[in-house]
C-alpha atoms as a PDB file:
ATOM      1  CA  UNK A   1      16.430  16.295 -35.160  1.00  0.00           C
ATOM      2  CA  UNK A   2      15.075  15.092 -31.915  1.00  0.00           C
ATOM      3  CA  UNK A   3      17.823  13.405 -29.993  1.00  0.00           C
ATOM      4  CA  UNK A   4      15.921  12.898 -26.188  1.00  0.00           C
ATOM      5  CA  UNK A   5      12.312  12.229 -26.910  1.00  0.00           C
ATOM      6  CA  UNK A   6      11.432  11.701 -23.288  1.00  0.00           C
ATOM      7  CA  UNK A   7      12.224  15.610 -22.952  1.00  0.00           C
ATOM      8  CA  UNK A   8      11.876  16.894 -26.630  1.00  0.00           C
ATOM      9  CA  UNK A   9      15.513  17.778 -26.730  1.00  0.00           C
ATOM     10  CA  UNK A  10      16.631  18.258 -30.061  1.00  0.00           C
ATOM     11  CA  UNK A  11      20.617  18.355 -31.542  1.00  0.00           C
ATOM     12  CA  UNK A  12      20.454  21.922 -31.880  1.00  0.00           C
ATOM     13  CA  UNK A  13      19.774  22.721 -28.217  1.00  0.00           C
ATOM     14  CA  UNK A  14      22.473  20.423 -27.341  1.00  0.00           C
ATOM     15  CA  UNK A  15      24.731  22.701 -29.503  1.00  0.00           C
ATOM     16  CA  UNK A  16      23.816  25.666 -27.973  1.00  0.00           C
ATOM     17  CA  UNK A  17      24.317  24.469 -24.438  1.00  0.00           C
ATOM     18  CA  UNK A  18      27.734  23.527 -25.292  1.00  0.00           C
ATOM     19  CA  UNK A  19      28.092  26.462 -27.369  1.00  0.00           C
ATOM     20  CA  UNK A  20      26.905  28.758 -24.676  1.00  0.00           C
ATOM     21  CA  UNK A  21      29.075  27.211 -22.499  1.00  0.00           C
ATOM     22  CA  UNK A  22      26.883  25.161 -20.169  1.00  0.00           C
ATOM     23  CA  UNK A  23      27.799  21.677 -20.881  1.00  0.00           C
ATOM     24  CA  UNK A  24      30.952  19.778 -21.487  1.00  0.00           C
ATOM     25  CA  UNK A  25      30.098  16.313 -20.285  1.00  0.00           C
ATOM     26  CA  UNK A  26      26.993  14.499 -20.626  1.00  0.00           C
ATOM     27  CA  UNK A  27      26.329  15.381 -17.212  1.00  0.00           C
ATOM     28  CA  UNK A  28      25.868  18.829 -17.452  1.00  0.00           C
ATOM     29  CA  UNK A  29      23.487  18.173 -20.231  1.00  0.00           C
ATOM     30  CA  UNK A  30      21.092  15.984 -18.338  1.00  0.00           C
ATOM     31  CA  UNK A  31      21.038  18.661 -15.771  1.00  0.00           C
ATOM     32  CA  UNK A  32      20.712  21.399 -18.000  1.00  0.00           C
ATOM     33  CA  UNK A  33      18.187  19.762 -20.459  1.00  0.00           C
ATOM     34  CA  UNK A  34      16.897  16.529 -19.079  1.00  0.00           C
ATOM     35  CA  UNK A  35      18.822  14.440 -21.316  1.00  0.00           C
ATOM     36  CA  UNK A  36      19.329  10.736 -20.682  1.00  0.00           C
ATOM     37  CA  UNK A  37      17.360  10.770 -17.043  1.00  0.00           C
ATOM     38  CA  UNK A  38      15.025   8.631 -18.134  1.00  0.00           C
ATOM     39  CA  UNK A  39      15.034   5.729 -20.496  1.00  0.00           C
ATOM     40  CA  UNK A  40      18.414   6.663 -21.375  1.00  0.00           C
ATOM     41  CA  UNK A  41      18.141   5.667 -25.485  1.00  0.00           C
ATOM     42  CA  UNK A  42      19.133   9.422 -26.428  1.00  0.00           C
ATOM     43  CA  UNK A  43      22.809   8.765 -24.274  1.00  0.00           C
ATOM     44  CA  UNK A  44      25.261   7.662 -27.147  1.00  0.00           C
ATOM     45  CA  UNK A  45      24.049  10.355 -29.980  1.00  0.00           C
ATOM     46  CA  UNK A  46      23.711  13.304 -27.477  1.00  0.00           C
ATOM     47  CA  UNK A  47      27.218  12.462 -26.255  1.00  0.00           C
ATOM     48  CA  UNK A  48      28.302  12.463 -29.331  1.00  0.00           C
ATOM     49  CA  UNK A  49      26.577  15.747 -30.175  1.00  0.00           C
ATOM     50  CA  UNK A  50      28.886  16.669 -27.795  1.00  0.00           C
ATOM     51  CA  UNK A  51      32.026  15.406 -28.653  1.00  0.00           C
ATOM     52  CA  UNK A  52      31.686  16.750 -31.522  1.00  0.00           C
ATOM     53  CA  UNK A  53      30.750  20.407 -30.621  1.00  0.00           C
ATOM     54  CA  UNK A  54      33.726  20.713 -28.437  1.00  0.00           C
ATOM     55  CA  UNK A  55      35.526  19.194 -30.945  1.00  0.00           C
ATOM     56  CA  UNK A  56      34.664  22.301 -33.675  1.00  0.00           C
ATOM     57  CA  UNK A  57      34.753  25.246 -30.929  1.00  0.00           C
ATOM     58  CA  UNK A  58      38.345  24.068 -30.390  1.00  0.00           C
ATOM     59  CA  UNK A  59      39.147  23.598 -33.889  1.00  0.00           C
ATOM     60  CA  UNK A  60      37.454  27.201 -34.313  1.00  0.00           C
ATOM     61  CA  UNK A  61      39.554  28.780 -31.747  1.00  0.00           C
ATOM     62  CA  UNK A  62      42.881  27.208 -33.153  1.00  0.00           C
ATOM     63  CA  UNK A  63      42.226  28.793 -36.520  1.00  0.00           C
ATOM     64  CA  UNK A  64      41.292  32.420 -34.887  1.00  0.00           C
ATOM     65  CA  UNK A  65      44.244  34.700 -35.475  1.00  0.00           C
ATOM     66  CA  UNK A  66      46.361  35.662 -32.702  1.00  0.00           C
ATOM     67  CA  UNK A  67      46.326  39.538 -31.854  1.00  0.00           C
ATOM     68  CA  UNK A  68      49.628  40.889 -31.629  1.00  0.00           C
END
């Protein structure tokens, strides 16, 4: 779905940007894609986009088994 329609940034490039590790705040995200530099409307979901991406890859990484 299209989150930033100013910029045509959808959820699942916001994923991969935190995925790929080039945003963890809502900062990096306007700098990396644009998002919420202009009317500002796409703020709240792409945060949360966010959130909750960092919330899984940590969740993820807790569940990984630990090498001996």
């Amino acid at each position: 779905m299209y989150v930033c329609l100013c910029h045509g940034v959808t959820d699942h490039q916001i994923r991969a940007a935190v995925t790929e590790g080039h945003a963890t705040r809502l900062r990096d995200l306007n700098r990396c894609l644009g998002v919420a530099s202009e009317c500002g409307a796409c703020a709240r979901c792409a945060h949360e986009i966010l959130q909750d991406t960092l919330a899984n890859q940590h969740n993820t990484a807790k569940a990984l088994p630990v090498a001996a």
